[in-house]
PDB file of N, CA and C in Angstrom:
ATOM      1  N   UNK A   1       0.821  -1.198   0.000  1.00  0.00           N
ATOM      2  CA  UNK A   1       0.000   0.000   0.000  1.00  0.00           C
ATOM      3  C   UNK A   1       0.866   1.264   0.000  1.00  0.00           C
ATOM      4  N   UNK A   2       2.234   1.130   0.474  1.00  0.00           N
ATOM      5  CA  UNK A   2       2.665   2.641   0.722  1.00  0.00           C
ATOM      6  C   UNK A   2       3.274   2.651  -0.407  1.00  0.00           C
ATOM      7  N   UNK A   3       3.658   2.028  -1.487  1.00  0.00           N
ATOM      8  CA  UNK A   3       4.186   2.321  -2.842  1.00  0.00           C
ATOM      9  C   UNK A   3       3.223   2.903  -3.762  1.00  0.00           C
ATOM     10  N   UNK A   4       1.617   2.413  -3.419  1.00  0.00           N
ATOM     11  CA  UNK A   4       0.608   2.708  -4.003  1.00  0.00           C
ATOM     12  C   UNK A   4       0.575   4.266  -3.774  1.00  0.00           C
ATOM     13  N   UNK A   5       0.733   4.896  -2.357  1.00  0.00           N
ATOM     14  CA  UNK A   5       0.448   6.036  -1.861  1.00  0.00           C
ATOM     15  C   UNK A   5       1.453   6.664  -2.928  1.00  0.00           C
ATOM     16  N   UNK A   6       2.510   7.157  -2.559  1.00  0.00           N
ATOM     17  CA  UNK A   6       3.344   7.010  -3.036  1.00  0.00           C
ATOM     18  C   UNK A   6       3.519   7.278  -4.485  1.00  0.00           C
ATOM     19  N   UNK A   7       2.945   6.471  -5.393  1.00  0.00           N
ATOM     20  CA  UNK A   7       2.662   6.551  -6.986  1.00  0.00           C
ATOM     21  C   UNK A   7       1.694   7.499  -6.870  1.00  0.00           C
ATOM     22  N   UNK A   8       0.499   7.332  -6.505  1.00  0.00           N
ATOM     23  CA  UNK A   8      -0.145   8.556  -6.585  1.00  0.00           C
ATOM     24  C   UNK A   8       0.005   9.909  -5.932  1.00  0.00           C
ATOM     25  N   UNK A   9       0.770   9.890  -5.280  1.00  0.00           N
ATOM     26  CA  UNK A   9       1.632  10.929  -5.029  1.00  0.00           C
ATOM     27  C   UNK A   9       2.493  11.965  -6.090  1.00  0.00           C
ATOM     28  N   UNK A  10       2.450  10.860  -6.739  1.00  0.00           N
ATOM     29  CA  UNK A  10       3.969  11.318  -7.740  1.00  0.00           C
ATOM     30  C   UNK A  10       2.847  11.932  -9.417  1.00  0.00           C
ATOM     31  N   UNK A  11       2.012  11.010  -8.942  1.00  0.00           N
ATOM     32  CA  UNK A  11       1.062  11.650 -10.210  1.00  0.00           C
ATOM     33  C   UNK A  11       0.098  12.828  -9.938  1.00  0.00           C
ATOM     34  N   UNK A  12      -0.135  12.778  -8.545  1.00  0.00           N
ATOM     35  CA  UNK A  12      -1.115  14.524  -8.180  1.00  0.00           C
ATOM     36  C   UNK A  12       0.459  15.609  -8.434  1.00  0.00           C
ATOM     37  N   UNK A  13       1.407  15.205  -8.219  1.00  0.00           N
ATOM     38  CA  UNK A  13       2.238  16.156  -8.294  1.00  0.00           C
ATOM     39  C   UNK A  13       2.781  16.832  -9.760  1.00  0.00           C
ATOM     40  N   UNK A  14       3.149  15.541 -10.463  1.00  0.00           N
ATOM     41  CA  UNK A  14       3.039  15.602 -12.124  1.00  0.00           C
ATOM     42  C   UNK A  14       1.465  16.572 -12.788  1.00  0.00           C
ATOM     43  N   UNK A  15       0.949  16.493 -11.956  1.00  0.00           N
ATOM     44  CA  UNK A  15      -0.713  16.738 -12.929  1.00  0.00           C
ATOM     45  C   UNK A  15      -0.049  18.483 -12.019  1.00  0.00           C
ATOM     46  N   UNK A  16      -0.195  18.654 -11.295  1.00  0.00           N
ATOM     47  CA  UNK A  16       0.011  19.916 -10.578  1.00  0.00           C
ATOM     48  C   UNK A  16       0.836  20.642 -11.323  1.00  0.00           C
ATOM     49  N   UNK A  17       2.353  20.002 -11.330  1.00  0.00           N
ATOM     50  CA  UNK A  17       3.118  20.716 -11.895  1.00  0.00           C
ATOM     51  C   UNK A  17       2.902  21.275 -13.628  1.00  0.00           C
ATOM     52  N   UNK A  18       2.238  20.215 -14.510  1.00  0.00           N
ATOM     53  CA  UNK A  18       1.600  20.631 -15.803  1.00  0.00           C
ATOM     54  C   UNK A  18       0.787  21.484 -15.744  1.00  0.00           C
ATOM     55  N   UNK A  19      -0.078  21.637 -14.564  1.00  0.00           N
ATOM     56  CA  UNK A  19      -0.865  22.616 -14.819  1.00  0.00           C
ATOM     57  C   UNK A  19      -0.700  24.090 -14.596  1.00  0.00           C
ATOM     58  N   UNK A  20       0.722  23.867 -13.423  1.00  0.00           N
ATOM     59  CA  UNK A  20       1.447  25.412 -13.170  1.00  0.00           C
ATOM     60  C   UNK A  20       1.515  26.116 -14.443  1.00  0.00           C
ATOM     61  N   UNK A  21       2.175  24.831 -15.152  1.00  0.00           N
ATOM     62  CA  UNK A  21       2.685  25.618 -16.692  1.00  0.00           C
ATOM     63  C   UNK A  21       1.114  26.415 -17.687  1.00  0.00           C
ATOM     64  N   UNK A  22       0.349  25.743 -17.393  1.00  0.00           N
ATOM     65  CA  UNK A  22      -0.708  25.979 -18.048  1.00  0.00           C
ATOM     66  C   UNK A  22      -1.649  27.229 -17.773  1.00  0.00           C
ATOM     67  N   UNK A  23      -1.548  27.394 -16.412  1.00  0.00           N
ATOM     68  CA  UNK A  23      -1.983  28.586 -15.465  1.00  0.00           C
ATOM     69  C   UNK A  23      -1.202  29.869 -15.864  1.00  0.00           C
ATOM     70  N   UNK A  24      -0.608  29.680 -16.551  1.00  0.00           N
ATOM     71  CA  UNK A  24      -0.010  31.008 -17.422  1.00  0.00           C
ATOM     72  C   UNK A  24       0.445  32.189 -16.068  1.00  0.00           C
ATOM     73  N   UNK A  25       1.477  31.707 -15.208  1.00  0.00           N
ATOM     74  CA  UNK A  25       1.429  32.406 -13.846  1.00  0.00           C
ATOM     75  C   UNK A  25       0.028  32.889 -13.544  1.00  0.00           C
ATOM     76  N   UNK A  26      -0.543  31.955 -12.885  1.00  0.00           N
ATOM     77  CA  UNK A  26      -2.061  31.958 -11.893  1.00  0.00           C
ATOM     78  C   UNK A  26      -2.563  33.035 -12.647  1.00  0.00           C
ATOM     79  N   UNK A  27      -2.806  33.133 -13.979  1.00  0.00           N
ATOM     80  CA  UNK A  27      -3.839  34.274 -14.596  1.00  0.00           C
ATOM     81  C   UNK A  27      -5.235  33.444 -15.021  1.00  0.00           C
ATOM     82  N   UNK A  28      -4.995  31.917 -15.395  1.00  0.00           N
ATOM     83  CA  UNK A  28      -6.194  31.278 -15.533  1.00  0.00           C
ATOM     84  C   UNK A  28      -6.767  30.522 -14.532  1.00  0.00           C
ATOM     85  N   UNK A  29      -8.094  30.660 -14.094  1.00  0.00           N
ATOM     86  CA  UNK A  29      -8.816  29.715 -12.680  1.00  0.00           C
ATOM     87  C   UNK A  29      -8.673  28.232 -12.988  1.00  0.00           C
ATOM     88  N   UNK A  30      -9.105  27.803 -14.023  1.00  0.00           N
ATOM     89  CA  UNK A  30      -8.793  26.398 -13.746  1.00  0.00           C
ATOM     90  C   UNK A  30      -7.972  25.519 -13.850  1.00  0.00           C
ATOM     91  N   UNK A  31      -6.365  25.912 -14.740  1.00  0.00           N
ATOM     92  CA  UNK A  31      -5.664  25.502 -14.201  1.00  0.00           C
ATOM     93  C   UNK A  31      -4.757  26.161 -12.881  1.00  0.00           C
ATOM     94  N   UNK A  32      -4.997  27.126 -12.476  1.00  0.00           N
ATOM     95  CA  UNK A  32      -4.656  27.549 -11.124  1.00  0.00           C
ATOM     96  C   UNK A  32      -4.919  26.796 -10.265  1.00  0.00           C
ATOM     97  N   UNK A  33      -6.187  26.213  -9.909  1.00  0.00           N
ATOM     98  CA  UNK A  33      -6.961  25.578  -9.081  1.00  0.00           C
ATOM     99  C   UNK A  33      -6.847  24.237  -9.010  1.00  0.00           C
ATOM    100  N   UNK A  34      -6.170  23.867 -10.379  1.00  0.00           N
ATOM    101  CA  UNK A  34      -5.853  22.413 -10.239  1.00  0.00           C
ATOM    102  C   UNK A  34      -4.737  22.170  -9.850  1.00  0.00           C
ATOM    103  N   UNK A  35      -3.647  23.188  -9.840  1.00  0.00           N
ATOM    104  CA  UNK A  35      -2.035  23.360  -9.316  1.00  0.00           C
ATOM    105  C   UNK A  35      -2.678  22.942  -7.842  1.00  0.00           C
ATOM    106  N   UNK A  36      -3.294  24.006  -7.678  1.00  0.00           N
ATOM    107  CA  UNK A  36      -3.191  24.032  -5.568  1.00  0.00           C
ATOM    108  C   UNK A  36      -3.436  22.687  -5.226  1.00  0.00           C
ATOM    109  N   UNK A  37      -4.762  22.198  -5.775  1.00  0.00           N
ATOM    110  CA  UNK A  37      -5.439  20.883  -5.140  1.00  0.00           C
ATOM    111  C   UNK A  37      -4.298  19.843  -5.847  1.00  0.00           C
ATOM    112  N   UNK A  38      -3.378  19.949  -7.056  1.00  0.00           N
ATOM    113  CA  UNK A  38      -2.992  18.550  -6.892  1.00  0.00           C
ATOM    114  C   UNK A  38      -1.518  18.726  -5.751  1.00  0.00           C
ATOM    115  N   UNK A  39      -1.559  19.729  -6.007  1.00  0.00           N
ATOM    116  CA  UNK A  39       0.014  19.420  -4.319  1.00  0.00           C
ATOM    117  C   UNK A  39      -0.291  19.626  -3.383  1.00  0.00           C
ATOM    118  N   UNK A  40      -1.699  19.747  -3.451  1.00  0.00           N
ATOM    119  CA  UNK A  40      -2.529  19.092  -1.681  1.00  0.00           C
ATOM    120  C   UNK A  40      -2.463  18.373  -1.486  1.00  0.00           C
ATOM    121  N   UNK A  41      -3.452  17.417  -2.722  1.00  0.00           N
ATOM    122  CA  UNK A  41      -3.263  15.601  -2.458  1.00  0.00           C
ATOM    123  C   UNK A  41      -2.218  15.009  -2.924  1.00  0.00           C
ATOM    124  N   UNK A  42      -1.282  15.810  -3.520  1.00  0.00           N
ATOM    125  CA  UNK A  42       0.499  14.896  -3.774  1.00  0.00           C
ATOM    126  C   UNK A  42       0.806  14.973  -2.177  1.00  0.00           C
ATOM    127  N   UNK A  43       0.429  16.442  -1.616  1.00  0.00           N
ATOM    128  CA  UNK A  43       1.439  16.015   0.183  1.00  0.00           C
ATOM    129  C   UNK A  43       1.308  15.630   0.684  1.00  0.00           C
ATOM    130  N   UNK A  44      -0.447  15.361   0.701  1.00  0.00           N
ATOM    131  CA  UNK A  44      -1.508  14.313   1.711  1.00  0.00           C
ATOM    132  C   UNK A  44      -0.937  12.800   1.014  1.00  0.00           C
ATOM    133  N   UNK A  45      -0.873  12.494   0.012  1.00  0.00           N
ATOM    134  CA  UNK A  45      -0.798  11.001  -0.165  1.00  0.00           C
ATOM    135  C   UNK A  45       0.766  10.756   0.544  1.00  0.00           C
ATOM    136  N   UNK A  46       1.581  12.109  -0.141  1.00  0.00           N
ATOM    137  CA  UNK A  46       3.117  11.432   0.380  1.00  0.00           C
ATOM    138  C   UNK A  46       2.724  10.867   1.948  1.00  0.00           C
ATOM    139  N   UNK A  47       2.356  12.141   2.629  1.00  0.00           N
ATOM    140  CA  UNK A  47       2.494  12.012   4.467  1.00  0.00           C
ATOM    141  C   UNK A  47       2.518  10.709   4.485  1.00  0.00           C
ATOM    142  N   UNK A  48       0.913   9.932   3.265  1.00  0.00           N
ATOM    143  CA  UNK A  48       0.865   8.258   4.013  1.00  0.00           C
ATOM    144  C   UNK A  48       2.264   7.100   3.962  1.00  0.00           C
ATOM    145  N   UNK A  49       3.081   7.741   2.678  1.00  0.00           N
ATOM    146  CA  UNK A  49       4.063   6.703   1.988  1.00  0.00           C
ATOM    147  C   UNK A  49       4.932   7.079   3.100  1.00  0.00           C
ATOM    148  N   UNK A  50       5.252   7.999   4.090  1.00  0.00           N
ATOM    149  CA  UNK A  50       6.185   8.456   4.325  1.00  0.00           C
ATOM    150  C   UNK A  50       5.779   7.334   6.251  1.00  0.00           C
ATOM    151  N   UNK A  51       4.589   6.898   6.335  1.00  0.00           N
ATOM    152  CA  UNK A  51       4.836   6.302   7.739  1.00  0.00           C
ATOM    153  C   UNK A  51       5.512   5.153   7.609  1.00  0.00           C
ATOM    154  N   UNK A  52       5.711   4.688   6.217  1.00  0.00           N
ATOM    155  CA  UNK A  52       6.760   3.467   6.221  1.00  0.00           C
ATOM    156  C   UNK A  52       7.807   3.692   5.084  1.00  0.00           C
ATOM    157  N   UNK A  53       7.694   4.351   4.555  1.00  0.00           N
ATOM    158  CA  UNK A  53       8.856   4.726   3.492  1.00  0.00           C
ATOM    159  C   UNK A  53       9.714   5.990   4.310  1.00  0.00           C
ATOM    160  N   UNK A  54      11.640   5.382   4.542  1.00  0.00           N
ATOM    161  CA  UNK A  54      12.384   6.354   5.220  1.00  0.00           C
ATOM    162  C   UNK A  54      11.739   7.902   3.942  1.00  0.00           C
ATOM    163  N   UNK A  55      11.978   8.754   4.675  1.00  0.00           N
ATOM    164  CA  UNK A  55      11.757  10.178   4.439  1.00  0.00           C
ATOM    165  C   UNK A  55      12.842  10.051   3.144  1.00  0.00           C
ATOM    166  N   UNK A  56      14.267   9.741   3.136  1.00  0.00           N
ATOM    167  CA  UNK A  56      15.243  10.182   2.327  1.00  0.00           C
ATOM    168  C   UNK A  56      15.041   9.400   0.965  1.00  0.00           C
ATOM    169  N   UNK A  57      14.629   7.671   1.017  1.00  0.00           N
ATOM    170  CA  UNK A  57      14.000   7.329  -0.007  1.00  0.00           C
ATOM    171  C   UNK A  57      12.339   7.832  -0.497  1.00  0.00           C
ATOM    172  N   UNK A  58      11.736   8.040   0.086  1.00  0.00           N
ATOM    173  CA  UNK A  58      10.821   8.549  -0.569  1.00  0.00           C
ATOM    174  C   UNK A  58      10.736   9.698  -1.156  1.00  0.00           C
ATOM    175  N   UNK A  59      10.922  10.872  -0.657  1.00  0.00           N
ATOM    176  CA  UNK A  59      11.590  11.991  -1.291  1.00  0.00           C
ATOM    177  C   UNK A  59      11.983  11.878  -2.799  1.00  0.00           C
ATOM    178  N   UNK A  60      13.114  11.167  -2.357  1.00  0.00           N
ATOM    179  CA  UNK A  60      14.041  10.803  -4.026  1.00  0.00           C
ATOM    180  C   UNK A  60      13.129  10.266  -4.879  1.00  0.00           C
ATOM    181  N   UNK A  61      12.241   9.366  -4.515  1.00  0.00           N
ATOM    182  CA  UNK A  61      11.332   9.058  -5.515  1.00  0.00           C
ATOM    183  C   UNK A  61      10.828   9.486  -6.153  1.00  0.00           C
ATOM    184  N   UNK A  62       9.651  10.376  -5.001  1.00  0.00           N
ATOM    185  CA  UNK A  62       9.186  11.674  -5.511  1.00  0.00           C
ATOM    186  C   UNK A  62       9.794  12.575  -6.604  1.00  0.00           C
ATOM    187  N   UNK A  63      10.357  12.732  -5.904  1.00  0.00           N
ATOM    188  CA  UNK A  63      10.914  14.473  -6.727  1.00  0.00           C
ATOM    189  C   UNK A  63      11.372  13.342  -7.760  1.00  0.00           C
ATOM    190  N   UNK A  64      12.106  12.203  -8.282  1.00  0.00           N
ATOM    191  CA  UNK A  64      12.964  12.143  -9.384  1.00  0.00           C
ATOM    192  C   UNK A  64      12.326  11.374 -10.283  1.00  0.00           C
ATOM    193  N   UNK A  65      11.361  10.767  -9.583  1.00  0.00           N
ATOM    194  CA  UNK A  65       9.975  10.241 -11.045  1.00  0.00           C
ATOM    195  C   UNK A  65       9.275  11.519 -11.263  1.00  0.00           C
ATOM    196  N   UNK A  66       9.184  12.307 -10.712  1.00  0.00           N
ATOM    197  CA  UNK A  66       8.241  13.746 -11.189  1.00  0.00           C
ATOM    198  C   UNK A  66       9.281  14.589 -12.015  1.00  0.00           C
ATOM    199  N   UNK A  67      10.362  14.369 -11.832  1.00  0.00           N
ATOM    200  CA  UNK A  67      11.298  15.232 -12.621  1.00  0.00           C
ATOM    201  C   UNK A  67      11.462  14.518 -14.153  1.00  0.00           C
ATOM    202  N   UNK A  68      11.467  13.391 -13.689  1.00  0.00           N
ATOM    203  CA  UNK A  68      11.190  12.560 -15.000  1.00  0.00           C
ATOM    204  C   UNK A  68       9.706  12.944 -16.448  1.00  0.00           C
ATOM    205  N   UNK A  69       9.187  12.177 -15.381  1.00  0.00           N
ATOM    206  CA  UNK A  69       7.579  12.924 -15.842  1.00  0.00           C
ATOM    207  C   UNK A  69       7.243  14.180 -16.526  1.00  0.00           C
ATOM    208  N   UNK A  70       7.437  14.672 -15.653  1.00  0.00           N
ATOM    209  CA  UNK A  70       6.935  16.377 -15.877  1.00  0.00           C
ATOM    210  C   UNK A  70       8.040  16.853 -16.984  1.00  0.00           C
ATOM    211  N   UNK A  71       9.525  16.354 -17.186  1.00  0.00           N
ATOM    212  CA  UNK A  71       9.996  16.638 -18.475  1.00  0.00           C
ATOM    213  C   UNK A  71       9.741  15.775 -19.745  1.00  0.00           C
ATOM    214  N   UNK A  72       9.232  14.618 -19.375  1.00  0.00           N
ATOM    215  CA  UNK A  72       8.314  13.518 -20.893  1.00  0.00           C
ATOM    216  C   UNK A  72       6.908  14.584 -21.338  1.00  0.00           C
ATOM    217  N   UNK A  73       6.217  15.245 -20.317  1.00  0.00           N
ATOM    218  CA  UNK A  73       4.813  16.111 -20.455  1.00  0.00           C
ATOM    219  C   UNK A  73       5.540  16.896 -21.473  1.00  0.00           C
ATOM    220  N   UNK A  74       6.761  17.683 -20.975  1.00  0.00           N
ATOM    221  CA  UNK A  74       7.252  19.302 -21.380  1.00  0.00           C
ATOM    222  C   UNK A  74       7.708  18.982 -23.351  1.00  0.00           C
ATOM    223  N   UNK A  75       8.265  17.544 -23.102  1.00  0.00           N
ATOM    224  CA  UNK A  75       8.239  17.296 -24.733  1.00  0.00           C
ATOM    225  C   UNK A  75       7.267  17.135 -24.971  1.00  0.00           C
ATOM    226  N   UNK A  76       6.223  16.068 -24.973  1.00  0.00           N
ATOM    227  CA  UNK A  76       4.933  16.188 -25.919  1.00  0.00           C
ATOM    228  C   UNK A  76       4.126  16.876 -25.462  1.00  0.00           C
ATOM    229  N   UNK A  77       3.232  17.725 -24.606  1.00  0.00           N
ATOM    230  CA  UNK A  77       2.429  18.578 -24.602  1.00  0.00           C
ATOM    231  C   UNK A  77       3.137  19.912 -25.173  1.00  0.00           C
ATOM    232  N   UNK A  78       4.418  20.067 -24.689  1.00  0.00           N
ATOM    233  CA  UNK A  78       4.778  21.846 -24.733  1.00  0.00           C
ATOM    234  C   UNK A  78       5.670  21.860 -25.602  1.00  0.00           C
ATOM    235  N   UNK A  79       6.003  20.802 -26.081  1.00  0.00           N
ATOM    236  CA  UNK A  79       6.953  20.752 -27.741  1.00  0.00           C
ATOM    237  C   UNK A  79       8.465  21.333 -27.329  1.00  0.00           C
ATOM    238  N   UNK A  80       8.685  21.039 -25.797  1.00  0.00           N
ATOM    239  CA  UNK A  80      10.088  21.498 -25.864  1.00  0.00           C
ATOM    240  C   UNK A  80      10.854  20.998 -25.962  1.00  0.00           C
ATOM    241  N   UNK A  81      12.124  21.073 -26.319  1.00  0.00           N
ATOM    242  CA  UNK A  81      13.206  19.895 -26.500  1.00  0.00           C
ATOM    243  C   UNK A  81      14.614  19.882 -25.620  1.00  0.00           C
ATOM    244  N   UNK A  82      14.633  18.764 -25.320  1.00  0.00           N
ATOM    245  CA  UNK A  82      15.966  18.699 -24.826  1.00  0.00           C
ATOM    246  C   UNK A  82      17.097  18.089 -24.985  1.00  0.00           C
ATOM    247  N   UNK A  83      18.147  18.847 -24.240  1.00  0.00           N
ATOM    248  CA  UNK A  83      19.422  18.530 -25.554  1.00  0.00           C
ATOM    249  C   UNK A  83      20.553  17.530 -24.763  1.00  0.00           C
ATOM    250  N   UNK A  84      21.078  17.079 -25.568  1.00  0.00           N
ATOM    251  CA  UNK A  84      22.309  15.725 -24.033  1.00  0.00           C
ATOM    252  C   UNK A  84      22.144  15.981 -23.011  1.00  0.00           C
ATOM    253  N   UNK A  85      22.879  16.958 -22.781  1.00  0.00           N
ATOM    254  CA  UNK A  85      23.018  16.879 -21.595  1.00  0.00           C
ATOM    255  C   UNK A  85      21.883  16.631 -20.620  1.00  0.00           C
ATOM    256  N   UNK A  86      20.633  17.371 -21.173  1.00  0.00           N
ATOM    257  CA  UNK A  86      19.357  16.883 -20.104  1.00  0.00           C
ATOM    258  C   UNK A  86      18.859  15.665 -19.837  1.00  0.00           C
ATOM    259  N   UNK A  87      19.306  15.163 -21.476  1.00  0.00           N
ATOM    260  CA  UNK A  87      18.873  13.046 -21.592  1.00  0.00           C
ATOM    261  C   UNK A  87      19.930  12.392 -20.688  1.00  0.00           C
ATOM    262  N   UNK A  88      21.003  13.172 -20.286  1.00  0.00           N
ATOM    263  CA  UNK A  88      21.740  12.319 -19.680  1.00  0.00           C
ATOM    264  C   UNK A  88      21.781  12.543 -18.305  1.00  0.00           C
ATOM    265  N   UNK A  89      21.298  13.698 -17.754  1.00  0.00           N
ATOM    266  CA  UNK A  89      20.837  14.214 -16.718  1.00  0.00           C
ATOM    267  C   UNK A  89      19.692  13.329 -16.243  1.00  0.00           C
ATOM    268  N   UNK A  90      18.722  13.274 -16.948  1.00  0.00           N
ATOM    269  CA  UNK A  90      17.829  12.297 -16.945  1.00  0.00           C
ATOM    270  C   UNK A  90      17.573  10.862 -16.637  1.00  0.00           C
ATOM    271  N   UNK A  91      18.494  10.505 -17.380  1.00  0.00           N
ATOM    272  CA  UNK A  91      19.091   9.288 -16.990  1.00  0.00           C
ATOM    273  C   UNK A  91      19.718   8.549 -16.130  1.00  0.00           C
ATOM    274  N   UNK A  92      20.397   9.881 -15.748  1.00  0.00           N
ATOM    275  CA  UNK A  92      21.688   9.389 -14.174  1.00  0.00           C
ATOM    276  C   UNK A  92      19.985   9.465 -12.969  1.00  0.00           C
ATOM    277  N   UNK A  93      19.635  10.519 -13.288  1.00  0.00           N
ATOM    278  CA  UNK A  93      17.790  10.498 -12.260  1.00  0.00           C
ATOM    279  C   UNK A  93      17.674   8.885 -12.336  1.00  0.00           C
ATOM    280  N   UNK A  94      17.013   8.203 -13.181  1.00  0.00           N
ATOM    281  CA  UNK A  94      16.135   6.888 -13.417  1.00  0.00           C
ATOM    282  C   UNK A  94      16.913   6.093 -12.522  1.00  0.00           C
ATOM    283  N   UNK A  95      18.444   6.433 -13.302  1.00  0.00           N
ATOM    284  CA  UNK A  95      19.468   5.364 -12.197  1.00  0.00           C
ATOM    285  C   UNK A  95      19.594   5.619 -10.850  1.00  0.00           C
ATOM    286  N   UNK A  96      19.487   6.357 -10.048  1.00  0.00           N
ATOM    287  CA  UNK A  96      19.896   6.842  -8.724  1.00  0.00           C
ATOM    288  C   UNK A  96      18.439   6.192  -8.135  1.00  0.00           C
ATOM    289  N   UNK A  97      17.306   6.451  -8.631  1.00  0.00           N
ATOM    290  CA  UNK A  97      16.241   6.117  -8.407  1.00  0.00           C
ATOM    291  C   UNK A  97      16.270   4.851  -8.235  1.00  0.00           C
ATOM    292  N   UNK A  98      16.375   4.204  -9.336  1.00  0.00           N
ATOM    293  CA  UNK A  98      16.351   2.697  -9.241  1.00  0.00           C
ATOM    294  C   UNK A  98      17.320   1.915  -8.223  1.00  0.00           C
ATOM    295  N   UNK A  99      18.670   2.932  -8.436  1.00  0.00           N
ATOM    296  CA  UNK A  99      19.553   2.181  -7.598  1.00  0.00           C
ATOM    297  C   UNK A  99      19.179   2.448  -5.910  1.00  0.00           C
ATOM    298  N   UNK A 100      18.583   3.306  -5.503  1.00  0.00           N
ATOM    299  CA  UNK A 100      18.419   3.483  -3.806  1.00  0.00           C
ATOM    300  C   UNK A 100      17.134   2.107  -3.606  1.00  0.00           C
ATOM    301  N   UNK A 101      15.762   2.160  -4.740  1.00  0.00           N
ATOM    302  CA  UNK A 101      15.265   1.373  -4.420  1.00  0.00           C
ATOM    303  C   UNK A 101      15.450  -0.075  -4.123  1.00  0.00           C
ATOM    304  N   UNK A 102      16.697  -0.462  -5.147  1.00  0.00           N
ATOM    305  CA  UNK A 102      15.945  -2.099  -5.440  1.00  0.00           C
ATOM    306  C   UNK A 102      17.493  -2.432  -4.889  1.00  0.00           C
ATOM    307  N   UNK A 103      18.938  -1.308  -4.232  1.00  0.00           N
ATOM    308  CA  UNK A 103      20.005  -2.108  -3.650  1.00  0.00           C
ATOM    309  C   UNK A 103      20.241  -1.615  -2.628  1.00  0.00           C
ATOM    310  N   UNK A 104      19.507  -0.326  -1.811  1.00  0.00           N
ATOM    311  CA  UNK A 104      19.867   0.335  -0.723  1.00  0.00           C
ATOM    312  C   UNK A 104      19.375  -0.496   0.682  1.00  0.00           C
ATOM    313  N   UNK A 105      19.989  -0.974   1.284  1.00  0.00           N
ATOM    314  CA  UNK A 105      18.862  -1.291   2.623  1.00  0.00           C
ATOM    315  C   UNK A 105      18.409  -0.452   3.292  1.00  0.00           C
ATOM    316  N   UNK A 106      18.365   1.159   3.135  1.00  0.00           N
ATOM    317  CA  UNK A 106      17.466   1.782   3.876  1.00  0.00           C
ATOM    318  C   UNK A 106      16.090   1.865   3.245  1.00  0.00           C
ATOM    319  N   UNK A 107      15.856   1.225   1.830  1.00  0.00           N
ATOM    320  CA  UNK A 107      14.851   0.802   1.426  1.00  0.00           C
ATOM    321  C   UNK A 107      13.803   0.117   1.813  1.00  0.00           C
ATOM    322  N   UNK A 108      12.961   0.530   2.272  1.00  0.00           N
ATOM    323  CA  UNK A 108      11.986  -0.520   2.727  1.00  0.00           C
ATOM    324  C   UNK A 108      10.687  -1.248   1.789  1.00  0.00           C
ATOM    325  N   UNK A 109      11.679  -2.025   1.681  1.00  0.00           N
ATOM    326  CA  UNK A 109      11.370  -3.188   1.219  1.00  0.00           C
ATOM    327  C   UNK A 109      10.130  -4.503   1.801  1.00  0.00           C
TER     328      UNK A 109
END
């Protein structure tokens, strides 16, 4: 269950953060409104991942699947592109990610 929290965590936060972009700095109500409420329920779901997930792995999760995410959105919704260095930036993310989860023992597993 707390990986579940957790994932949806990472997706109220992804939906939030797309919609910052979309809110044209808070000049439009509804995506304004969808910024606030989804990093309400991204912080409310984390709190739950966080009574059994250490703080330092979950975090990393967070933030580095949403960093992920939210730059896959920024290419196909917002047509922006990015150049090596960000794919590889990117990449070292997926790995650090993967690597705290599936070899760290402060992982809870």
């Amino acid at each position: 269950m707390k990986y579940i929290f957790l994932f949806l965590a990472i997706v109220a936060e992804v939906i939030a953060t797309s919609a910052m972009k979309a809110s044209n700095q808070f000049t439009l109500l509804l995506p304004s409104l969808l910024t606030v409420a989804g990093y309400g329920v991204s912080f409310y779901l984390l709190s739950f991942a966080l009574k059994s997930i250490p703080v330092g792995i979950a975090y990393a999760t967070w933030s580095g699947v949403g960093i992920v995410l939210v730059s896959a959105i920024g290419v196909i919704l917002y047509k922006q592109r990015l150049d090596g260095p960000a794919v590889a930036g990117i990449a070292l993310i997926i790995a650090g990610v993967l690597i705290m989860n599936l070899f760290s023992k402060t992982s809870a597993h």
